[in-house]
PDB file of N, CA and C in Angstrom:
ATOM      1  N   UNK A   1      21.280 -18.006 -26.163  1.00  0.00           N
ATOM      2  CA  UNK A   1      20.005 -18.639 -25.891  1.00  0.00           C
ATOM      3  C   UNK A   1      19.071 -17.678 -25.166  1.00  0.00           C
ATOM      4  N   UNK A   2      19.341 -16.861 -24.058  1.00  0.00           N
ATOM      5  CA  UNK A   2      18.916 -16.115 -23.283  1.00  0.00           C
ATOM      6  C   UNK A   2      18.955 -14.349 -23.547  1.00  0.00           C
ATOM      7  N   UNK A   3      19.422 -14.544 -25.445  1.00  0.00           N
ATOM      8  CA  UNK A   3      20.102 -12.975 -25.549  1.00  0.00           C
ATOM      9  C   UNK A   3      18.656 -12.031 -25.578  1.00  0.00           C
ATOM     10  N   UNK A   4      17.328 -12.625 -25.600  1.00  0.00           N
ATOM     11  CA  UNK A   4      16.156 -11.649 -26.208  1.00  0.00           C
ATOM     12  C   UNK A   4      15.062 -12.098 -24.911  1.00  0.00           C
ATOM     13  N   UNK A   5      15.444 -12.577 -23.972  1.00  0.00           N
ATOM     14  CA  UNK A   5      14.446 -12.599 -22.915  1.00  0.00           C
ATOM     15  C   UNK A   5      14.247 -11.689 -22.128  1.00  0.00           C
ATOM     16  N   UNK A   6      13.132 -10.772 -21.555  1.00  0.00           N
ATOM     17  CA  UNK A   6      13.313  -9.956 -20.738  1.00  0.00           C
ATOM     18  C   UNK A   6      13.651 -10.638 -19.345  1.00  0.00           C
ATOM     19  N   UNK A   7      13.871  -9.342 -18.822  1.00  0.00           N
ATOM     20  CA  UNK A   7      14.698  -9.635 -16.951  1.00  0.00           C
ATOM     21  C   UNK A   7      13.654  -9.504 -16.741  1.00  0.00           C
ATOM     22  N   UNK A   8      12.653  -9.978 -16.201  1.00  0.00           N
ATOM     23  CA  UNK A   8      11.417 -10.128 -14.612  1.00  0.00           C
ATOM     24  C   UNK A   8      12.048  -9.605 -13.704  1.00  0.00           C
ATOM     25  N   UNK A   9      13.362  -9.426 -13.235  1.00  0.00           N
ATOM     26  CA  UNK A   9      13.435  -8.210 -12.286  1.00  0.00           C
ATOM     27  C   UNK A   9      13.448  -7.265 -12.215  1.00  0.00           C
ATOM     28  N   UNK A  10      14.113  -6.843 -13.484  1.00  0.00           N
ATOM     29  CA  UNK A  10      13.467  -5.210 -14.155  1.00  0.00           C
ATOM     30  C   UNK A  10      12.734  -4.864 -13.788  1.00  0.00           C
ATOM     31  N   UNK A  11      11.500  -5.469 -14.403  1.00  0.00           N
ATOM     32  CA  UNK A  11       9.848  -5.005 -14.381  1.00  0.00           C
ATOM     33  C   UNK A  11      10.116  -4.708 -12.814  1.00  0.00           C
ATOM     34  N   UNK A  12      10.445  -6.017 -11.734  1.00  0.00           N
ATOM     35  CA  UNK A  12       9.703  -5.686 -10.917  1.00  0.00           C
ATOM     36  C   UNK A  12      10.113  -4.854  -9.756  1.00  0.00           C
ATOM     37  N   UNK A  13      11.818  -4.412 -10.469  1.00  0.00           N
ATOM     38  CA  UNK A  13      11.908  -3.073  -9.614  1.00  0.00           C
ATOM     39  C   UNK A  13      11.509  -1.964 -10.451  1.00  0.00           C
ATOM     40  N   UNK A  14      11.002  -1.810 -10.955  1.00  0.00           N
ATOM     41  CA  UNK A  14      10.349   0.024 -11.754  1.00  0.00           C
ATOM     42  C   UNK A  14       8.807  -0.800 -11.149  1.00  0.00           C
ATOM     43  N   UNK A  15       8.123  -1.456 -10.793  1.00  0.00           N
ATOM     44  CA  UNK A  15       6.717  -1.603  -9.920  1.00  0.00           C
ATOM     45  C   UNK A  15       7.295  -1.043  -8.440  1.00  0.00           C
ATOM     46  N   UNK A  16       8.125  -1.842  -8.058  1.00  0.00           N
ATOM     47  CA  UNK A  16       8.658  -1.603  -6.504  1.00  0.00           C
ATOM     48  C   UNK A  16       8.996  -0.021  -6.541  1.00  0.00           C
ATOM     49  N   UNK A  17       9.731   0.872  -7.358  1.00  0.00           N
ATOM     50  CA  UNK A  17       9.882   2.031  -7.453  1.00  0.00           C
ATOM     51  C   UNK A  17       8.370   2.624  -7.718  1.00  0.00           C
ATOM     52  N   UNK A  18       7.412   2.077  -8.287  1.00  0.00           N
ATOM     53  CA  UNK A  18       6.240   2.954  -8.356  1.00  0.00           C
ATOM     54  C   UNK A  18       5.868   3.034  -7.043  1.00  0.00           C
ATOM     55  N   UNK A  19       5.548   1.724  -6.394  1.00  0.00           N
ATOM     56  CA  UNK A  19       4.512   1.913  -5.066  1.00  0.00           C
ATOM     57  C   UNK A  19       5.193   2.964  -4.006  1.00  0.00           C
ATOM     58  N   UNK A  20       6.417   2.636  -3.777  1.00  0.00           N
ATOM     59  CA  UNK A  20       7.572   3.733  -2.896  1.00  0.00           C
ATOM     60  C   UNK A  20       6.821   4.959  -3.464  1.00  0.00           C
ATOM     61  N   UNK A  21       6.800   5.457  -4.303  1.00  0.00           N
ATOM     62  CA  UNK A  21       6.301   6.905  -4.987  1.00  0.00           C
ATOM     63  C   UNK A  21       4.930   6.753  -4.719  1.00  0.00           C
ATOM     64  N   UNK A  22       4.019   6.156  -4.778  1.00  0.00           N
ATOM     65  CA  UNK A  22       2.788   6.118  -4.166  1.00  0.00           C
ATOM     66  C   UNK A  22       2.393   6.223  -2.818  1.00  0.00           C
ATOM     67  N   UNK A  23       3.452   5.446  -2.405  1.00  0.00           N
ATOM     68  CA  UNK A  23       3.420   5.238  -1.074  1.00  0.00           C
ATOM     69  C   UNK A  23       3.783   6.684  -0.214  1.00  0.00           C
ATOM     70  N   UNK A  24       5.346   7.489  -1.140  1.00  0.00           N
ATOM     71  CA  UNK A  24       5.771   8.788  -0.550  1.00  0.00           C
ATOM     72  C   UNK A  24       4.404   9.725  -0.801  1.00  0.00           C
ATOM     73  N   UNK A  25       3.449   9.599  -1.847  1.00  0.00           N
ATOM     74  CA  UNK A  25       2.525  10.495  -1.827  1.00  0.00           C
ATOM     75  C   UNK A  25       1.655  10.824  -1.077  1.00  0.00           C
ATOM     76  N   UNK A  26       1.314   9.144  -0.703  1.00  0.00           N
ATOM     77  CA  UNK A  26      -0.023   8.932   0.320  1.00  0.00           C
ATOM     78  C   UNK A  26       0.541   9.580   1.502  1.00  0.00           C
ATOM     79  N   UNK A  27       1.522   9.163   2.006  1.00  0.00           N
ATOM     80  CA  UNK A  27       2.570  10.090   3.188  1.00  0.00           C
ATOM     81  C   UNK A  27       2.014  11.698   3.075  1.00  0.00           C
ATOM     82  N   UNK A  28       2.503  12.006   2.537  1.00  0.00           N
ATOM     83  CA  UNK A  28       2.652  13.618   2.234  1.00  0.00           C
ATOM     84  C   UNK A  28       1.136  13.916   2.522  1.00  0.00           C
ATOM     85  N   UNK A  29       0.298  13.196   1.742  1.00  0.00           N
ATOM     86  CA  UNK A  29      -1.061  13.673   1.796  1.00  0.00           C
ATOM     87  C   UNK A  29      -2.136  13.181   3.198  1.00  0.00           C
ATOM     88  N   UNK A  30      -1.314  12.719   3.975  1.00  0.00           N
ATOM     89  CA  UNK A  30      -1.366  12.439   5.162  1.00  0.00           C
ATOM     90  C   UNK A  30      -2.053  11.214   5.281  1.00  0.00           C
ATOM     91  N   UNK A  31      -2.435  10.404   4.197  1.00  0.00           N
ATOM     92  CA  UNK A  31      -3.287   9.084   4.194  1.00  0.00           C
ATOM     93  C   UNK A  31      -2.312   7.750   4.779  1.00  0.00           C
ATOM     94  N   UNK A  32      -2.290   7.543   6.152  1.00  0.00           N
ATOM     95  CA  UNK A  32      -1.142   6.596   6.333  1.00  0.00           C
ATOM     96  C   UNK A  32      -1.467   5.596   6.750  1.00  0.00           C
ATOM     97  N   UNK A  33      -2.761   5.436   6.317  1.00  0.00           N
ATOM     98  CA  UNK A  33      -3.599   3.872   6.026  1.00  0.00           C
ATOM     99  C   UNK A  33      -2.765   3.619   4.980  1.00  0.00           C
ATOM    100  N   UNK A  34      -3.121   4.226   3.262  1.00  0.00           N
ATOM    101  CA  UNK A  34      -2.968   3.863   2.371  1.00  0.00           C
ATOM    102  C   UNK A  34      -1.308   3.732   2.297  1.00  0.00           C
ATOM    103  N   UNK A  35      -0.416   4.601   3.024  1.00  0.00           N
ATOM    104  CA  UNK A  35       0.848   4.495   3.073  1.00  0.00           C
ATOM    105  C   UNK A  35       1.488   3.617   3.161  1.00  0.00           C
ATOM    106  N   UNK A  36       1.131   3.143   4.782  1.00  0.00           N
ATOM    107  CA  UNK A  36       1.492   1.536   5.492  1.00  0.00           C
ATOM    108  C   UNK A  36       1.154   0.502   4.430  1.00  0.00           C
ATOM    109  N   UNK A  37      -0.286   0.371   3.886  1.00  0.00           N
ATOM    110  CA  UNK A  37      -0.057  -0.441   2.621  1.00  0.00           C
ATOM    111  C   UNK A  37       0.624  -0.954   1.589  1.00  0.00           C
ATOM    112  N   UNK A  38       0.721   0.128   0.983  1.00  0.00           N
ATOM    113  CA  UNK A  38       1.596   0.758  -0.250  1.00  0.00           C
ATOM    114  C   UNK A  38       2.981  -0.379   0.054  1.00  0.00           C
ATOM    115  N   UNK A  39       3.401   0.861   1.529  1.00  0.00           N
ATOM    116  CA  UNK A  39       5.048   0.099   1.953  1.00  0.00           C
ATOM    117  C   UNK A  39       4.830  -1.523   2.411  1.00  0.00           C
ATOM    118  N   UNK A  40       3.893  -1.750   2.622  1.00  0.00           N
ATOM    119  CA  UNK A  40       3.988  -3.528   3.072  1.00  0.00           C
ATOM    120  C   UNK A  40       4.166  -4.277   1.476  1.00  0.00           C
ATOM    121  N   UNK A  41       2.779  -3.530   0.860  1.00  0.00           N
ATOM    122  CA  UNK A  41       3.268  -3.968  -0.946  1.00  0.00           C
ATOM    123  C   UNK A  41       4.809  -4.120  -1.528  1.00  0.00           C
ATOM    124  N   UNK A  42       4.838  -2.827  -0.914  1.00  0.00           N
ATOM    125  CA  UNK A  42       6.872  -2.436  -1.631  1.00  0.00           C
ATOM    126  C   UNK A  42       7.400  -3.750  -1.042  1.00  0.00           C
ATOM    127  N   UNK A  43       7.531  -3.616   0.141  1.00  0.00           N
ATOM    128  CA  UNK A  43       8.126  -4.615   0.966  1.00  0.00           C
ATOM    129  C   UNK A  43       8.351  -6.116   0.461  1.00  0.00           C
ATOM    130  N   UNK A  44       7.270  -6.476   0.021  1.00  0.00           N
ATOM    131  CA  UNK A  44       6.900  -7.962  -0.343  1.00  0.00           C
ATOM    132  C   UNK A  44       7.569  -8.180  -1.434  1.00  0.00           C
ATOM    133  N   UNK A  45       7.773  -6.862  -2.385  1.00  0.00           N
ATOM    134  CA  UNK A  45       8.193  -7.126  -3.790  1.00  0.00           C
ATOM    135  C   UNK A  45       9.534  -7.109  -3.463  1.00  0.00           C
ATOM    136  N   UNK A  46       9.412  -5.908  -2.853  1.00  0.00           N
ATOM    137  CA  UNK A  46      11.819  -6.599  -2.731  1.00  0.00           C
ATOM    138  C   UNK A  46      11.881  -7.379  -2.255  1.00  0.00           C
ATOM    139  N   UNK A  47      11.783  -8.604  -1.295  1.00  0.00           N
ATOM    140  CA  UNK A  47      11.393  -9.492  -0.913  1.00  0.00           C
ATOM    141  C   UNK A  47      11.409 -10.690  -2.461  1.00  0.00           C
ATOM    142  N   UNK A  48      10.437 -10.507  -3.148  1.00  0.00           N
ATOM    143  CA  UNK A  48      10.593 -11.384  -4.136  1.00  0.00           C
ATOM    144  C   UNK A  48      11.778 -11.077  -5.233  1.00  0.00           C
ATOM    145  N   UNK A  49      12.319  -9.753  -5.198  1.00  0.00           N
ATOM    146  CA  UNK A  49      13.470  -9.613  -6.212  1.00  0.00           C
ATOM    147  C   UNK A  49      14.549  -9.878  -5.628  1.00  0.00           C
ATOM    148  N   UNK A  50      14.604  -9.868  -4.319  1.00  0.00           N
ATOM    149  CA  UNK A  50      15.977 -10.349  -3.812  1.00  0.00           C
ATOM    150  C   UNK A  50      15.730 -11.934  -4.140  1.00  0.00           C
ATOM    151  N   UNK A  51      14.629 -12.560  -3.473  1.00  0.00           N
ATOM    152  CA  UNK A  51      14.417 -14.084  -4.593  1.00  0.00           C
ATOM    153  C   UNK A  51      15.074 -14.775  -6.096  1.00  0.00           C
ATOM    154  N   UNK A  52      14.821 -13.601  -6.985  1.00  0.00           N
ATOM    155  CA  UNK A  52      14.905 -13.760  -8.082  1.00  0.00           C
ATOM    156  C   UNK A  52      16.334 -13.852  -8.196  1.00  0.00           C
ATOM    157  N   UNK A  53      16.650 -12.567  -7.843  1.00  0.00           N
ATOM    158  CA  UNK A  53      18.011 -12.232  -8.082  1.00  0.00           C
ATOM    159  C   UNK A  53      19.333 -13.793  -7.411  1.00  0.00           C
ATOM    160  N   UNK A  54      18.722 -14.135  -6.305  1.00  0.00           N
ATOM    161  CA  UNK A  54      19.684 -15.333  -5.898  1.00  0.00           C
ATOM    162  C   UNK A  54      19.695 -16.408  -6.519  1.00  0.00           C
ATOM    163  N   UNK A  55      18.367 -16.398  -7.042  1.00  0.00           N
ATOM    164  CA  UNK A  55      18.108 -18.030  -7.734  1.00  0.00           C
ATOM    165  C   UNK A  55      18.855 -17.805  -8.945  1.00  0.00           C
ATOM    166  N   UNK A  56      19.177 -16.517  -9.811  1.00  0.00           N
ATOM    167  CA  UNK A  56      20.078 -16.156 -10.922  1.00  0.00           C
ATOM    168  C   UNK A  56      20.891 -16.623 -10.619  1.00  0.00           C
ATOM    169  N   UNK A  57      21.723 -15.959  -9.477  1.00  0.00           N
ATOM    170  CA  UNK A  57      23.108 -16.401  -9.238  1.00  0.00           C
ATOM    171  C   UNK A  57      23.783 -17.849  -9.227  1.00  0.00           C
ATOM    172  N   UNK A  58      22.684 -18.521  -8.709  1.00  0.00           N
ATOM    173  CA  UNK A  58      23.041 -19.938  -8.444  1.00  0.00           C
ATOM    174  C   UNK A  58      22.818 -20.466  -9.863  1.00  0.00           C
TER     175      UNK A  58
END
């Protein structure tokens, strides 16, 4: 029933892996306005994939 659905958590760890990489850039480039952002963004999203991921389980 479920063999051709994509995972929504997929997606939304390769997003969560982008901003981390955005986030390591803004770092480097010393912008740590945009950094702290970035990582509160990241933050929120693992946050919702650990969500996802439990409500699977159950």
């Amino acid at each position: 029933m479920g063999l051709f659905r994509k995972n929504p958590v997929k997606k939304l760890q390769q997003e969560h892996e982008a901003l981390l990489t955005k986030a390591f850039q803004a770092q480097r480039n010393g912008d740590i306005r945009l950094y702290s952002t970035l990582t509160a963004e990241a933050e929120a999203l693992r946050t919702k994939i650990e969500t996802l991921k439990n409500e699977s389980e159950d």
